[in-house]
Each structure stands twice: as C-alpha cells, then as structure tokens.
PDB file of N, CA and C in Angstrom:
ATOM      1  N   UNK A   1      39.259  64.641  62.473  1.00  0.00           N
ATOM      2  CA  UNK A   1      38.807  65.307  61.270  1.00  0.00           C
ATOM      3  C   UNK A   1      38.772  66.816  61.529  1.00  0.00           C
ATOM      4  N   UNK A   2      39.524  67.618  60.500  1.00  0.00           N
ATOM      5  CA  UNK A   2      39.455  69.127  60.770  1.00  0.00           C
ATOM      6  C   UNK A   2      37.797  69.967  60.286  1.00  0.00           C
ATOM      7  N   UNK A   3      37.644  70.948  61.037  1.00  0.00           N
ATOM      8  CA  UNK A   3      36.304  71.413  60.512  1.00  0.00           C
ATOM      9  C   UNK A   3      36.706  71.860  59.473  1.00  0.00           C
ATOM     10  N   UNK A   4      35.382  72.356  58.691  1.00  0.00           N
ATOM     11  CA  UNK A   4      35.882  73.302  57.639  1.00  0.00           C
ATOM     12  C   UNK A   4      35.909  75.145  58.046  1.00  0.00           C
ATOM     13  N   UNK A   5      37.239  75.255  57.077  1.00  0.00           N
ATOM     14  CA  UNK A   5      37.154  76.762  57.761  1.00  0.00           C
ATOM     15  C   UNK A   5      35.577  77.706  57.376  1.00  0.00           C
ATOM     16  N   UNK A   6      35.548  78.954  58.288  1.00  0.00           N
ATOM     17  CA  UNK A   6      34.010  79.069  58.304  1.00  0.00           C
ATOM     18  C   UNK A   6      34.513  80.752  57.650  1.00  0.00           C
ATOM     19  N   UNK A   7      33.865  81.689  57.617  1.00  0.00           N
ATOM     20  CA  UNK A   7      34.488  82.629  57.249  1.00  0.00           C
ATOM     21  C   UNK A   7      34.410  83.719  58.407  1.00  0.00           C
ATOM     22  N   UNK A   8      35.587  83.939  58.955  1.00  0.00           N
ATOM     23  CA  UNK A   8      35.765  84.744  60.294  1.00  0.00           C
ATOM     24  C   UNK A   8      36.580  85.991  59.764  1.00  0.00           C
ATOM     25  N   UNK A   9      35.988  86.838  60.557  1.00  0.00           N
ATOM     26  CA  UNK A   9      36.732  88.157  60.185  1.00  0.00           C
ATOM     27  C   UNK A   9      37.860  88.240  60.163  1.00  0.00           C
ATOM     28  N   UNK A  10      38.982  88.367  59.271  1.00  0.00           N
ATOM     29  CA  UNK A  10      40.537  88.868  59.418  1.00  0.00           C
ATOM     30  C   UNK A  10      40.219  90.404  60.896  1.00  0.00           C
ATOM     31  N   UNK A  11      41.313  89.880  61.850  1.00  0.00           N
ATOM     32  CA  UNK A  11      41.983  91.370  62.759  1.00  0.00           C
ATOM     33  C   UNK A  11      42.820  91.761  62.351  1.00  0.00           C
ATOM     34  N   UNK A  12      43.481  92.812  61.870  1.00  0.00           N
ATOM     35  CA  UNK A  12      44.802  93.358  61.903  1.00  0.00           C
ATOM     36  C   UNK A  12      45.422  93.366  63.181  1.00  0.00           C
ATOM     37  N   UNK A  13      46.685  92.890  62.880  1.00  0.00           N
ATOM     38  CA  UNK A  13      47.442  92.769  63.966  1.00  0.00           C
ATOM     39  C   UNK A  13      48.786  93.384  64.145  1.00  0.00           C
ATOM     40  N   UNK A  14      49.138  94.685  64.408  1.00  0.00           N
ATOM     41  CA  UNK A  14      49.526  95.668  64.650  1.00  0.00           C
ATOM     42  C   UNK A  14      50.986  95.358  65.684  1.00  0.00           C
ATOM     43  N   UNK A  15      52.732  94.902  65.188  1.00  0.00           N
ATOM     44  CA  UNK A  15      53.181  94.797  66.211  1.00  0.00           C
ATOM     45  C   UNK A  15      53.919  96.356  66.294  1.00  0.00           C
ATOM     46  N   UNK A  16      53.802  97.200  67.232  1.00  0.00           N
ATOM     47  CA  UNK A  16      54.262  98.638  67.818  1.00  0.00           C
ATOM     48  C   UNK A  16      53.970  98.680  69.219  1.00  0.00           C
ATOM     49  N   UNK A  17      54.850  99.655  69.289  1.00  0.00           N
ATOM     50  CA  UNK A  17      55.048  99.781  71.440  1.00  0.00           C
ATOM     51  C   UNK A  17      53.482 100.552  71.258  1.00  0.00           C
ATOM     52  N   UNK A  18      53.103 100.821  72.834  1.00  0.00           N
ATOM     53  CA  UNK A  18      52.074 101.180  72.925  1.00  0.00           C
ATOM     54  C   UNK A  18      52.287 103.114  72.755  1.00  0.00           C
ATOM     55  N   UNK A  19      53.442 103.197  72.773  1.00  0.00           N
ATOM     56  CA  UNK A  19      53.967 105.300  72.605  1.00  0.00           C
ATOM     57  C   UNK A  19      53.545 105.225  71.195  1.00  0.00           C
ATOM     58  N   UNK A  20      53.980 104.472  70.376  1.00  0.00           N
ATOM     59  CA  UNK A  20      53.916 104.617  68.865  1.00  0.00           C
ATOM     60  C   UNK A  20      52.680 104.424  68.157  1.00  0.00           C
ATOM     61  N   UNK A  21      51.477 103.539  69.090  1.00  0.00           N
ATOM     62  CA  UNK A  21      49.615 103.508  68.368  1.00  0.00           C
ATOM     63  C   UNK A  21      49.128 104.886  68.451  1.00  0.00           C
ATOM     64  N   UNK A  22      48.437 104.417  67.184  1.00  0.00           N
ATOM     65  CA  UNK A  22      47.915 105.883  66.483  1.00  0.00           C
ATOM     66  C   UNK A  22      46.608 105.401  66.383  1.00  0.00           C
ATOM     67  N   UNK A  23      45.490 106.331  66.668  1.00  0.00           N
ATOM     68  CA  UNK A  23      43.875 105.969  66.704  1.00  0.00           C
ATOM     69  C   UNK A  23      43.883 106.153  65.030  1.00  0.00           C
ATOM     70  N   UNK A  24      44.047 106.609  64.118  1.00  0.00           N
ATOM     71  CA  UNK A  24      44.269 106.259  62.784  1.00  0.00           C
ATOM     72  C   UNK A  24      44.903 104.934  62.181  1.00  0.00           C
ATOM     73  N   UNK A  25      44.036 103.711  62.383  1.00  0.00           N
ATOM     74  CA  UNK A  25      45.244 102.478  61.920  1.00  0.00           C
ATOM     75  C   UNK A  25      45.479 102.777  60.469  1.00  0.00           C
ATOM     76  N   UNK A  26      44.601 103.569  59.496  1.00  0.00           N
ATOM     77  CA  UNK A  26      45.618 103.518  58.595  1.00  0.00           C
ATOM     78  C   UNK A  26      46.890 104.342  58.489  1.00  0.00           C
ATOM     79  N   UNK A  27      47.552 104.427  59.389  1.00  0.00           N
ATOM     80  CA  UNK A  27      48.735 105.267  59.177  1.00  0.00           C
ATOM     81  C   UNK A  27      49.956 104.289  59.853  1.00  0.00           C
ATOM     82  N   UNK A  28      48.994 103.258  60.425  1.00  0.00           N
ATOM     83  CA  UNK A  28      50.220 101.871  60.885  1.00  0.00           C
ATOM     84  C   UNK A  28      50.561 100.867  59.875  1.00  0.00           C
ATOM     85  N   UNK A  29      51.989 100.117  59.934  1.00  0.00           N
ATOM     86  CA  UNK A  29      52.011  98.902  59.080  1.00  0.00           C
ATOM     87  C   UNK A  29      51.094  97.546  60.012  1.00  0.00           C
ATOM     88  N   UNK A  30      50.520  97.008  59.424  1.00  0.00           N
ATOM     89  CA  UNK A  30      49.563  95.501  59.368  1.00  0.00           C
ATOM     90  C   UNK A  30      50.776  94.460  59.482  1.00  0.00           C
ATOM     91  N   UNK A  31      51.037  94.082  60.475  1.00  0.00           N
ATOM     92  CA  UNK A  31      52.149  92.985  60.471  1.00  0.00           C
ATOM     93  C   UNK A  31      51.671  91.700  60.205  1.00  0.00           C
ATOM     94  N   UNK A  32      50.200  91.455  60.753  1.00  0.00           N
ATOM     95  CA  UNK A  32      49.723  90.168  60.070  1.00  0.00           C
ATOM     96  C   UNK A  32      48.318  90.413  60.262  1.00  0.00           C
ATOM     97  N   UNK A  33      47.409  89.247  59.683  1.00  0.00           N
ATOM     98  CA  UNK A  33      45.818  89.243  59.782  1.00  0.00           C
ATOM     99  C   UNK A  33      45.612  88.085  60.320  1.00  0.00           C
ATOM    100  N   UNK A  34      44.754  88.389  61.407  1.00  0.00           N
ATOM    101  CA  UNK A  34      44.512  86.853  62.416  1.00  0.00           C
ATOM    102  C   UNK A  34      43.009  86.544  61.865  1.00  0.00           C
ATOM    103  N   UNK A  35      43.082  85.168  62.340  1.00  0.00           N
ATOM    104  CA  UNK A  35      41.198  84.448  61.631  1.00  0.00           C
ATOM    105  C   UNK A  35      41.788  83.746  62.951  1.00  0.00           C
ATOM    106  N   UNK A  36      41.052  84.271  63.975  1.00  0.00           N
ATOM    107  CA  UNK A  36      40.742  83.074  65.372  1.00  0.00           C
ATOM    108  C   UNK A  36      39.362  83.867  65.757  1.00  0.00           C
ATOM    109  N   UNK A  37      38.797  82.643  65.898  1.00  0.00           N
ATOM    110  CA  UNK A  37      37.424  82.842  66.458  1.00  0.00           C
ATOM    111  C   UNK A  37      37.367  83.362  67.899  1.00  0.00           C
ATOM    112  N   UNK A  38      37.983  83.385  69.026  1.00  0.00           N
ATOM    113  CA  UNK A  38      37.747  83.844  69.974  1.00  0.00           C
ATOM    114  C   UNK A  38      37.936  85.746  69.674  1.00  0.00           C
ATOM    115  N   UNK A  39      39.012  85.609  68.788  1.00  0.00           N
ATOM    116  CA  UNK A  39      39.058  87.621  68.377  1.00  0.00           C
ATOM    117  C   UNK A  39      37.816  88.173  67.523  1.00  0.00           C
ATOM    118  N   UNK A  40      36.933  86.925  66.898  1.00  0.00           N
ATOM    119  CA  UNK A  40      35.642  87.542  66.416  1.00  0.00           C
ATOM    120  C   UNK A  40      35.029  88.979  67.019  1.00  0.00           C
ATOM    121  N   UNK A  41      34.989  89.686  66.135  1.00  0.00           N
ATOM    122  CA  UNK A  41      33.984  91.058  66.939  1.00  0.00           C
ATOM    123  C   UNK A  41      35.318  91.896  67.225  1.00  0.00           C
ATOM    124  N   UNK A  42      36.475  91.793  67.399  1.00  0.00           N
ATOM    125  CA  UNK A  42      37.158  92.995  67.636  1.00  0.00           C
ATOM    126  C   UNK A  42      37.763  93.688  66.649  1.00  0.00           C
ATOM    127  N   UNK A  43      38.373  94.714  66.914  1.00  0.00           N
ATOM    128  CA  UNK A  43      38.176  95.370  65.619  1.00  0.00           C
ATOM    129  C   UNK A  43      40.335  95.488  65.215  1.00  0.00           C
ATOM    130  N   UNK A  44      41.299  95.140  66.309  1.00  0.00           N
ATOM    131  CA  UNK A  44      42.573  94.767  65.726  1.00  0.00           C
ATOM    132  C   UNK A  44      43.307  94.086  67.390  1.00  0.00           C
ATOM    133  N   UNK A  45      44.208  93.486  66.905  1.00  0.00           N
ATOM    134  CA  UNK A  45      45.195  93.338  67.744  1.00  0.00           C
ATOM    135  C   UNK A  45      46.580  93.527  67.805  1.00  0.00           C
ATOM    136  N   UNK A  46      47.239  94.039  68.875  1.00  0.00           N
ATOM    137  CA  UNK A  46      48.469  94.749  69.037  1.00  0.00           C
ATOM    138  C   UNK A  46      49.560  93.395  69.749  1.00  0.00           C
ATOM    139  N   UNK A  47      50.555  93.147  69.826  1.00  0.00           N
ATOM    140  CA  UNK A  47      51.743  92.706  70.441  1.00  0.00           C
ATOM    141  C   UNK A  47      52.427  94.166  70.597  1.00  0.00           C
ATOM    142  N   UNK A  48      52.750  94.424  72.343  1.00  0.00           N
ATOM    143  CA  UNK A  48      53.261  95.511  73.120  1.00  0.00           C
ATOM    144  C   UNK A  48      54.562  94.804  72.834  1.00  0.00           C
ATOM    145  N   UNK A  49      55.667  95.563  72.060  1.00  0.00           N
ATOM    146  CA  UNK A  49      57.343  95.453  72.654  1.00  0.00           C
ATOM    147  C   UNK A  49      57.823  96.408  73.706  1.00  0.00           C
ATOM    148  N   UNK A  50      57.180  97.008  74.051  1.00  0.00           N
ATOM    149  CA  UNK A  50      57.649  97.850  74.873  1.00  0.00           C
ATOM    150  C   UNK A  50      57.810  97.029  76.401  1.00  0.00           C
ATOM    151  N   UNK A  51      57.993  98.128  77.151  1.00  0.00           N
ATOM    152  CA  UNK A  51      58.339  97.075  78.723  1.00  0.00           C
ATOM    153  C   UNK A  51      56.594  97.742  79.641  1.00  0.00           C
ATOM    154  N   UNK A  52      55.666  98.071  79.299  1.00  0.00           N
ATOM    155  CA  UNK A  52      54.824  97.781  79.882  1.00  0.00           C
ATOM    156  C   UNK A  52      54.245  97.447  81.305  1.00  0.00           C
ATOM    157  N   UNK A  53      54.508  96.020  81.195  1.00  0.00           N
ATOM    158  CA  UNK A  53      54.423  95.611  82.036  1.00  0.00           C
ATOM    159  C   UNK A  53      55.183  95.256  82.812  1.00  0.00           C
ATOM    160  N   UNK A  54      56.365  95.767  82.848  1.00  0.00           N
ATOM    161  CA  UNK A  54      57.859  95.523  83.524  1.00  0.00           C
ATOM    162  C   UNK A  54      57.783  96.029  85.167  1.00  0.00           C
ATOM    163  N   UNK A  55      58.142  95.495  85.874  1.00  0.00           N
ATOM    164  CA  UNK A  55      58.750  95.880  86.876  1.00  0.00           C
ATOM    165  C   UNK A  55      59.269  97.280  87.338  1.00  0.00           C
ATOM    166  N   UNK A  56      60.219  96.996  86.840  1.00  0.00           N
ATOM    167  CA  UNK A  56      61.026  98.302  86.905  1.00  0.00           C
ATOM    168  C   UNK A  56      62.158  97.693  87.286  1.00  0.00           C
ATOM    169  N   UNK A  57      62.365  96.070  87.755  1.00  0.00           N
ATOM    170  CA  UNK A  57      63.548  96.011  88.298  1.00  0.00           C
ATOM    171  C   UNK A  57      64.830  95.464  87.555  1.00  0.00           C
TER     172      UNK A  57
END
C-alpha cells in the first residue's frame, strides 16, 4: 500500500556546470522540482555536467 503523499517542499533543481551557478537562482533556468524527503530543508539541487570530478586522465 502506497502512503499518502504528505506535503514536502518542491527543490529546484538546477542542471548547469558548476562555472555557470549564479548565487542569484533567479537568473537560472529550473530544470525540474524535486519532492523527496531526504532533500527536505535544502534550499536547491544542482546535477554538475561539467568534469569536476574527473581525473584528468
């Protein structure tokens, strides 16, 4: 049996490299709005395309 949904904050979820975030989110596009309870309390989330965390190799 599914719960019922509860009302959880929408995050904006922001996909841009990390060169291109702007401390102004309104000047970013909103690629989607997440409702997961573990992101409760934060205030957006990003997907990095950039290489980051790359190697280098």
């Amino acid at each position: 049996m599914l719960k019922e949904a509860n009302n959880f904050q929408k995050i904006p979820l922001f996909n841009i490299s990390l060169e291109d975030f702007n401390t102004n989110w309104n000047e970013m596009p909103v690629a989607h709005e997440l409702e997961i309870p573990i992101l409760a309390g934060s205030d957006f989330a990003i997907v990095n395309e950039g290489e980051a965390m790359s190697t280098g190799n």
